[in-house]
Protein backbone atom coordinates (compact mmCIF):
# COMPACT_ATOMS: atom_id res chain seq x y z
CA UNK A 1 -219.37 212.30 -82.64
CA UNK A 2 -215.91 212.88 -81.26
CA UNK A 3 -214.90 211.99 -78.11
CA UNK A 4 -214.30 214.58 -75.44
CA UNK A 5 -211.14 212.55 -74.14
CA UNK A 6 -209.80 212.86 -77.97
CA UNK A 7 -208.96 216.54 -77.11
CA UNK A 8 -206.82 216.12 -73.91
CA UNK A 9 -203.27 215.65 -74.07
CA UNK A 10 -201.54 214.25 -70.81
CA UNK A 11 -198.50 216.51 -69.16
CA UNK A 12 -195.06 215.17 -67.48
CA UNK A 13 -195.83 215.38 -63.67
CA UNK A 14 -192.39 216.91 -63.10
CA UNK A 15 -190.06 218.18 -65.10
CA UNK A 16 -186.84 216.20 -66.16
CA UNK A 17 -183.32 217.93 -66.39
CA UNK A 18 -181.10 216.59 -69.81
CA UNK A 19 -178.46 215.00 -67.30
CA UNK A 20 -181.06 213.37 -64.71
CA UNK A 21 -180.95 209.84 -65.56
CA UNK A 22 -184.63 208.31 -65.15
CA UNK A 23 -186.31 206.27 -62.65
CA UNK A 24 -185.11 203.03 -64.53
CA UNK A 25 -181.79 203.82 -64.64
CA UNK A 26 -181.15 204.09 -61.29
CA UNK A 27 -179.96 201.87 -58.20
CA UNK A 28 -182.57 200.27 -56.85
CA UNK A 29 -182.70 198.07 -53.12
CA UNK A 30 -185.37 196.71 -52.09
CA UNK A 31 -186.62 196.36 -48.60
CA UNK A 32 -184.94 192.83 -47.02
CA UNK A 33 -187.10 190.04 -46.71
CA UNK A 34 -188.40 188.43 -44.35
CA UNK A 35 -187.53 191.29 -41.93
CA UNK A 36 -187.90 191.33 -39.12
CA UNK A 37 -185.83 187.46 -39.10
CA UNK A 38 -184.43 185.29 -36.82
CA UNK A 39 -182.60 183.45 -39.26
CA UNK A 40 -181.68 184.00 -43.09
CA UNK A 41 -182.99 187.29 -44.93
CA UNK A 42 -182.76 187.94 -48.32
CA UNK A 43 -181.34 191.58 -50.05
CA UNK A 44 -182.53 191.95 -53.63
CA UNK A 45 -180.92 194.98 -55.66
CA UNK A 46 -181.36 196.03 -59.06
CA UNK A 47 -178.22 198.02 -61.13
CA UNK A 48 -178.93 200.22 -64.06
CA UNK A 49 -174.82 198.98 -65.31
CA UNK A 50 -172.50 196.72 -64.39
CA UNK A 51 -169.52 197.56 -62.00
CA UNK A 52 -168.12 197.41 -58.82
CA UNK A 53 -170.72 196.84 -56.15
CA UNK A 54 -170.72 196.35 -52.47
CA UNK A 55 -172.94 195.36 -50.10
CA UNK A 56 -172.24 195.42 -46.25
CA UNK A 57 -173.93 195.26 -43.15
CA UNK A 58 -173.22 197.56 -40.33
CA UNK A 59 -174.31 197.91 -36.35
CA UNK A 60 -176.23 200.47 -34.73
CA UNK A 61 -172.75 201.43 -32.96
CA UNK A 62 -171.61 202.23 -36.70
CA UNK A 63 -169.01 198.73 -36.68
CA UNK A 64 -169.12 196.68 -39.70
CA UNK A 65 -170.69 193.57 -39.11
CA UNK A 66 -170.20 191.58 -42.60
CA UNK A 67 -169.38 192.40 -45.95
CA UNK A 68 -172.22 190.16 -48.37
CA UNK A 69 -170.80 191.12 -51.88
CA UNK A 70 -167.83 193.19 -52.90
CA UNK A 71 -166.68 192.87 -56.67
CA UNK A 72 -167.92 193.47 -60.56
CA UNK A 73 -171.84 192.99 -61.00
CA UNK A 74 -173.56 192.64 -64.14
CA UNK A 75 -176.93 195.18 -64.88
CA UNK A 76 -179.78 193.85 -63.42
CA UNK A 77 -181.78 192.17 -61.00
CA UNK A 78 -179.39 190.38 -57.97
CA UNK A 79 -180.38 188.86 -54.64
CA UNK A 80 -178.03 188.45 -51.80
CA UNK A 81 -178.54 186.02 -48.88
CA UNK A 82 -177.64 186.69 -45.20
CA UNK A 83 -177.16 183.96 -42.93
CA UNK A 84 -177.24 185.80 -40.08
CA UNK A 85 -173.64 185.71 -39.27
CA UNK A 86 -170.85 187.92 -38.66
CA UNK A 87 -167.71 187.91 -40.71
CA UNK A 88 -166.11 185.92 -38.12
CA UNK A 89 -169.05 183.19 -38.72
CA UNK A 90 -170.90 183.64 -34.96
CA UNK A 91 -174.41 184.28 -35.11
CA UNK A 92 -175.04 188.16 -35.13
CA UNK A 93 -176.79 189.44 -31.89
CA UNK A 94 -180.68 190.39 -31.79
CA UNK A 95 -181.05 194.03 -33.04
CA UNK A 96 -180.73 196.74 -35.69
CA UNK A 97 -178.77 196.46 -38.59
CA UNK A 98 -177.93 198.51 -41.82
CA UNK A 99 -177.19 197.20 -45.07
CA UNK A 100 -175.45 199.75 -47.47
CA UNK A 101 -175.30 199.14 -50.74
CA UNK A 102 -172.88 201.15 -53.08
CA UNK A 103 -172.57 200.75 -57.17
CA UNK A 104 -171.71 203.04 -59.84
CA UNK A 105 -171.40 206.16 -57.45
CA UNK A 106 -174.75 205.85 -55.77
CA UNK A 107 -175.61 204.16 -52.77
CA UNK A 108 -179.09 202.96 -50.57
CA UNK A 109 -179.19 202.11 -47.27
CA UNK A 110 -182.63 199.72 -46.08
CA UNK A 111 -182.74 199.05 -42.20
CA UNK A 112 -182.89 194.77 -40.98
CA UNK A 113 -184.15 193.63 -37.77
CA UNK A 114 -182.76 190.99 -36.04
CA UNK A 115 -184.93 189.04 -33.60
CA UNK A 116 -184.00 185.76 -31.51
């Protein structure tokens, strides 16, 4: 007796183009952690190749708060830590923040809340 499940074949949910690179090839940024924080919060990134990579933080008002990493990263997993500090090393006011992270032409963007 053959099994009904013998006869099925599974399909692609979507197709793939020849010069899309696939889900595990891309930049990946992960949500930061513990967030919302009053104090340190972690940023945890992921790069398909290794390169030139920053990571900064920016204000609702668009101002760049701190720049976290800025150089040549090796593929793979990374995690960044922010003190909660502004480049000029005071503590960095309660609210929203942005941190952008750019690598290899792409770029992701996660939100941080700051709380007192």
């Amino acid at each position: 007796m053959t099994s009904i499940l013998a006869n099925w074949f599974l399909e692609p949910l979507g197709a793939v183009g020849v010069d899309e690179p696939s889900r595990a090839a891309r930049l990946q940024f992960e949500n930061a952690s513990p967030n919302p924080s009053s104090a340190a919060t972690v940023l945890r990134f992921s790069l398909p190749m290794a390169g030139l990579t920053r990571l900064e933080l920016i204000d609702v008002g668009g101002r760049r708060v701190r720049v976290l990493a800025d150089g040549t990263f090796e593929a793979g997993a990374h995690e960044v830590r922010w003190d909660g500090r502004d480049a000029g090393g005071a503590l960095a006011p309660a609210g929203l923040y942005w941190a952008r992270l750019e690598s290899a032409g792409a770029s992701a963007v996660r939100r941080i809340v700051r709380v007192k």
